[in-house]
Protein backbone atom coordinates (compact mmCIF):
# COMPACT_ATOMS: atom_id res chain seq x y z
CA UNK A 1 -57.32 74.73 -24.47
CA UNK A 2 -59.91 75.20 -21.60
CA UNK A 3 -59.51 75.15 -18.09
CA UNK A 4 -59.48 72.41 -16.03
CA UNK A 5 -63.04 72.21 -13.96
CA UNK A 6 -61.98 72.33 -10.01
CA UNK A 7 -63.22 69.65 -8.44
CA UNK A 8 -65.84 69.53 -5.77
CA UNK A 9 -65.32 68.04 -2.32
CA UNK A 10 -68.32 65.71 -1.38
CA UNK A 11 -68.51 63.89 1.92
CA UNK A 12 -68.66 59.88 1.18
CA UNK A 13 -72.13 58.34 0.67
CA UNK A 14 -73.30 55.83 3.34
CA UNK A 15 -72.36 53.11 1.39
CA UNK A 16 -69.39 53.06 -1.29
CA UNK A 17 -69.59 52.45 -4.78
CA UNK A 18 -67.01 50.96 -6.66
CA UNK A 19 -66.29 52.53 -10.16
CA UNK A 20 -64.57 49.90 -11.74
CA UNK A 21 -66.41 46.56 -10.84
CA UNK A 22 -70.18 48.64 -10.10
CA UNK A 23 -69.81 46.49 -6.99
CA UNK A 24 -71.35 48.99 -4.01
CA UNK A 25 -69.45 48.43 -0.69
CA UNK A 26 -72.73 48.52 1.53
CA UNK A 27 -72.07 45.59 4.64
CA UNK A 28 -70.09 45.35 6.72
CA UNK A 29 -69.34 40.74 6.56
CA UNK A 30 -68.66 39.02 10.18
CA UNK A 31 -66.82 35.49 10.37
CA UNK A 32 -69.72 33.10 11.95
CA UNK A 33 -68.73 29.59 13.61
CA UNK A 34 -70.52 29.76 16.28
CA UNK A 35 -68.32 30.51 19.19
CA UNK A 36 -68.58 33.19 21.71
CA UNK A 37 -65.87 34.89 20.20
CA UNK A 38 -67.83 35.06 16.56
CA UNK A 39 -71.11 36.06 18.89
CA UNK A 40 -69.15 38.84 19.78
CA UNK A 41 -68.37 39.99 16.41
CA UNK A 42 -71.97 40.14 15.22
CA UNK A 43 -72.76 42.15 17.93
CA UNK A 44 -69.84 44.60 17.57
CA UNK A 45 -70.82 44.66 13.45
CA UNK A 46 -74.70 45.17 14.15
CA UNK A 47 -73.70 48.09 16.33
CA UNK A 48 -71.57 49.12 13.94
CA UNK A 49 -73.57 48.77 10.98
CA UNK A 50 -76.66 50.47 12.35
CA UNK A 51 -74.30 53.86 13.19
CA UNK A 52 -73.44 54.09 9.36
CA UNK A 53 -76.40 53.01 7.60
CA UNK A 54 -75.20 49.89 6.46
CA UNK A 55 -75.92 45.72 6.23
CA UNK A 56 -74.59 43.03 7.97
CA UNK A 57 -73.45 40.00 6.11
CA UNK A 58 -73.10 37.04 8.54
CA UNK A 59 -70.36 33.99 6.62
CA UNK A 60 -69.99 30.66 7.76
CA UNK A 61 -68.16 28.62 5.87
CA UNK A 62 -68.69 24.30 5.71
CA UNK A 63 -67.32 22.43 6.75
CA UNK A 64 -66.78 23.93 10.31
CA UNK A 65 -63.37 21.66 10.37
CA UNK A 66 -61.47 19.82 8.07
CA UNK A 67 -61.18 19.96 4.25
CA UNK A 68 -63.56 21.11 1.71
CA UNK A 69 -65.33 19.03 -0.27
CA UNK A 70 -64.68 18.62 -3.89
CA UNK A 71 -68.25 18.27 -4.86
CA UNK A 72 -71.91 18.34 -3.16
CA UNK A 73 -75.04 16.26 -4.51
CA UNK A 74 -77.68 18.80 -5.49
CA UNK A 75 -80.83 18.27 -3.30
CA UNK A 76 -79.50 15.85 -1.21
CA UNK A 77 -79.25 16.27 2.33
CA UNK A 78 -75.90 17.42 4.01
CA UNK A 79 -74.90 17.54 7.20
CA UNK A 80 -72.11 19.58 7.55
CA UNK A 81 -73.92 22.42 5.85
CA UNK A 82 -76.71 21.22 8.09
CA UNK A 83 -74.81 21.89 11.04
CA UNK A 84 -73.14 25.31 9.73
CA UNK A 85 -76.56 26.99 9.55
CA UNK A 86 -77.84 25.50 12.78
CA UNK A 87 -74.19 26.79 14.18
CA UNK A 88 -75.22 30.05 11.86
CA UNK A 89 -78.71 30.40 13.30
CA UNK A 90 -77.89 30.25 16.71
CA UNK A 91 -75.18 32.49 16.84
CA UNK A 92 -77.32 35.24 15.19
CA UNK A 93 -80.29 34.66 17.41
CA UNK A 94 -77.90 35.34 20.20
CA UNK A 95 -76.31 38.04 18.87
CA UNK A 96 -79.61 39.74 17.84
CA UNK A 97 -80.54 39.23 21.72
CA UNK A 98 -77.84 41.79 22.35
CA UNK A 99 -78.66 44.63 19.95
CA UNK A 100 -81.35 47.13 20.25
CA UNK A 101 -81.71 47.73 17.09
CA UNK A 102 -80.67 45.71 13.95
CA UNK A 103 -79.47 46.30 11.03
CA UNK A 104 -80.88 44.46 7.74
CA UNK A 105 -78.71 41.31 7.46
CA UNK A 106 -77.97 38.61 5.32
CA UNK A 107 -76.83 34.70 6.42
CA UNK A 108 -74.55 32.96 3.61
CA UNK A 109 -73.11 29.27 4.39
CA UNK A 110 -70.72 28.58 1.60
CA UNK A 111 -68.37 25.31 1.20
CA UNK A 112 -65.55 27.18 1.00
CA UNK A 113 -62.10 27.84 3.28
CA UNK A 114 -62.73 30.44 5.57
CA UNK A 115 -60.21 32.99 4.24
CA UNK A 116 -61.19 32.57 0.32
CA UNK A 117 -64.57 33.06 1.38
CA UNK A 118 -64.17 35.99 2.82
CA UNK A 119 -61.95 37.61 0.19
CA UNK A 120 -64.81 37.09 -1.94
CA UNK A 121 -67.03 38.35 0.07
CA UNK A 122 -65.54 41.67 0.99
CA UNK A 123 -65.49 42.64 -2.80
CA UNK A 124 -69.25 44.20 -1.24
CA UNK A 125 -67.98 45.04 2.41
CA UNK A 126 -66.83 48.27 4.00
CA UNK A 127 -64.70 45.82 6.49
CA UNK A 128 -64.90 42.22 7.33
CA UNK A 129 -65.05 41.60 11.02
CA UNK A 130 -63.90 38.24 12.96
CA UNK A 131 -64.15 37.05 16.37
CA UNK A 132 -60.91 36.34 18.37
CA UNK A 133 -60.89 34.13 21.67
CA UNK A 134 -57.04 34.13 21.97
CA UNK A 135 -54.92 36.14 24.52
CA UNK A 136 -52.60 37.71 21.57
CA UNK A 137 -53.16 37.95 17.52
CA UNK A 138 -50.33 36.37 15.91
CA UNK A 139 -50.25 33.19 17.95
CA UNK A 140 -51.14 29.35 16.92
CA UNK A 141 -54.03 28.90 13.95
CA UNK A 142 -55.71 31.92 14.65
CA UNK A 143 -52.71 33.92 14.29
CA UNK A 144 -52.00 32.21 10.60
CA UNK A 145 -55.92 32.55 9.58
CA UNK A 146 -55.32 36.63 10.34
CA UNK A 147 -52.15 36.50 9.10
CA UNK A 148 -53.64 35.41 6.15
CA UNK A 149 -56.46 37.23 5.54
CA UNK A 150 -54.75 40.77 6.61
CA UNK A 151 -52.31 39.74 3.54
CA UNK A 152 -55.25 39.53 1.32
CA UNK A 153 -58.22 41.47 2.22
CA UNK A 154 -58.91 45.08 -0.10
CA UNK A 155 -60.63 45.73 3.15
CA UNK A 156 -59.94 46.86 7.34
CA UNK A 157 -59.84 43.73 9.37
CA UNK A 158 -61.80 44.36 12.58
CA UNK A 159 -60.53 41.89 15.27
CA UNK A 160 -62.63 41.38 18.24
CA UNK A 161 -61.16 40.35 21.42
CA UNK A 162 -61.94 38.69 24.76
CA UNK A 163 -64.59 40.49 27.19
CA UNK A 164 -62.83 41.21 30.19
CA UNK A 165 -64.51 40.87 33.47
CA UNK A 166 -65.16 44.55 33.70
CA UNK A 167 -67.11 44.69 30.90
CA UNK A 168 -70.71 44.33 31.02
CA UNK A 169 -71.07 45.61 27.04
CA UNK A 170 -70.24 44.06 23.69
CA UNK A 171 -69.57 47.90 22.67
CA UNK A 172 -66.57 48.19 24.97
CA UNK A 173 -65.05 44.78 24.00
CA UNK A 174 -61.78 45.30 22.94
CA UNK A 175 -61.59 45.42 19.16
CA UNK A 176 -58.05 45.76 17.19
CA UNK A 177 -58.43 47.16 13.03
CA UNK A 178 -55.31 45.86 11.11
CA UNK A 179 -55.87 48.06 8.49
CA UNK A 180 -54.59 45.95 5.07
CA UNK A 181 -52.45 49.47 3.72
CA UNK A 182 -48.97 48.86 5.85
CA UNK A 183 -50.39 46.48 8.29
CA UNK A 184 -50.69 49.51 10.69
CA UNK A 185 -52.99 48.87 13.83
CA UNK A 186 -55.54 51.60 15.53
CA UNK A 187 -58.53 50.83 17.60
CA UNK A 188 -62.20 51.83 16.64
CA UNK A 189 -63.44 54.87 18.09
CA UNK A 190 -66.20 53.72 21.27
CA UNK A 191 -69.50 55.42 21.21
């Protein structure tokens, strides 16, 4: 019988493959309705993103509000994805506004609900990031949409809170990871 090789010690690449699916986790996907909260988060990710060499996916999901639909005519006009990438475009454009330097990015608009769509999505993402306008996570919709998606994300959940008056910096806005493992809570190191 021969010895078993040691392994090696490597630091993780910049972006991390997946063995089983061949997936690579390379983005780093934001929640994008438009508000100033999901602003926020785009700026936060493209910060982020830029730091360790990776994408930003920006998802917003149609409609903005109420149910799904079933079925969409191919090639014929629709306004509520209309108005999610005019929503989508804007926010980005803004967002961009606030960052030095970007990151490559993508912009998806699917017909989906919000958390599905982004448990797809992270199958490629380091973390998925959302925007949160609310004075406490846990409370009202909000609360049940991150209730819901810390119950089923493979990934960290980066929550980005309110900017307080003393802030004149999307960097410093107060940002909450609910890491899916145990539901434990730590804040992301400031640079």
């Amino acid at each position: 019988m021969s010895p078993t090789p040691r392994r090696r010690v490597v630091p993780a690449p910049r972006s991390v493959p997946v063995a089983v699916t061949g997936i690579e986790r390379d983005r780093i996907v934001v929640a994008v309705d438009g508000s100033a909260a999901s602003v926020r988060a785009l700026v936060w990710a493209f910060r982020r993103a830029s730091e360790l060499g990776l994408r930003v996916e920006a998802l917003t999901t149609w409609p903005l509000h109420g149910a799904v639909f079933v079925r969409e005519v191919a090639g014929h006009f629709c306004e509520p994805r209309w108005r999610a990438r005019e929503v989508q475009a804007d926010a980005v454009s803004r967002a961009l506004a606030a960052v030095d330097d970007a990151p490559p990015y993508e912009l998806r608009v699917v017909n989906a609900d919000l958390v599905d769509a982004l448990v797809r999505a992270s199958a490629r993402a380091v973390m998925v990031v959302t925007g949160s306008d609310g004075p406490a996570p846990g409370r009202g919709l909000r609360g049940r949409i991150t209730d819901r998606l810390r119950a089923a994300l493979p990934v960290d959940l980066v929550l980005i809170g309110p900017e307080r008056a003393d802030q004149d910096d999307a960097a410093e806005t107060r940002a909450e990871t609910a890491s899916t493992a145990g539901g434990r809570s730590r804040r992301p190191q400031r640079r």
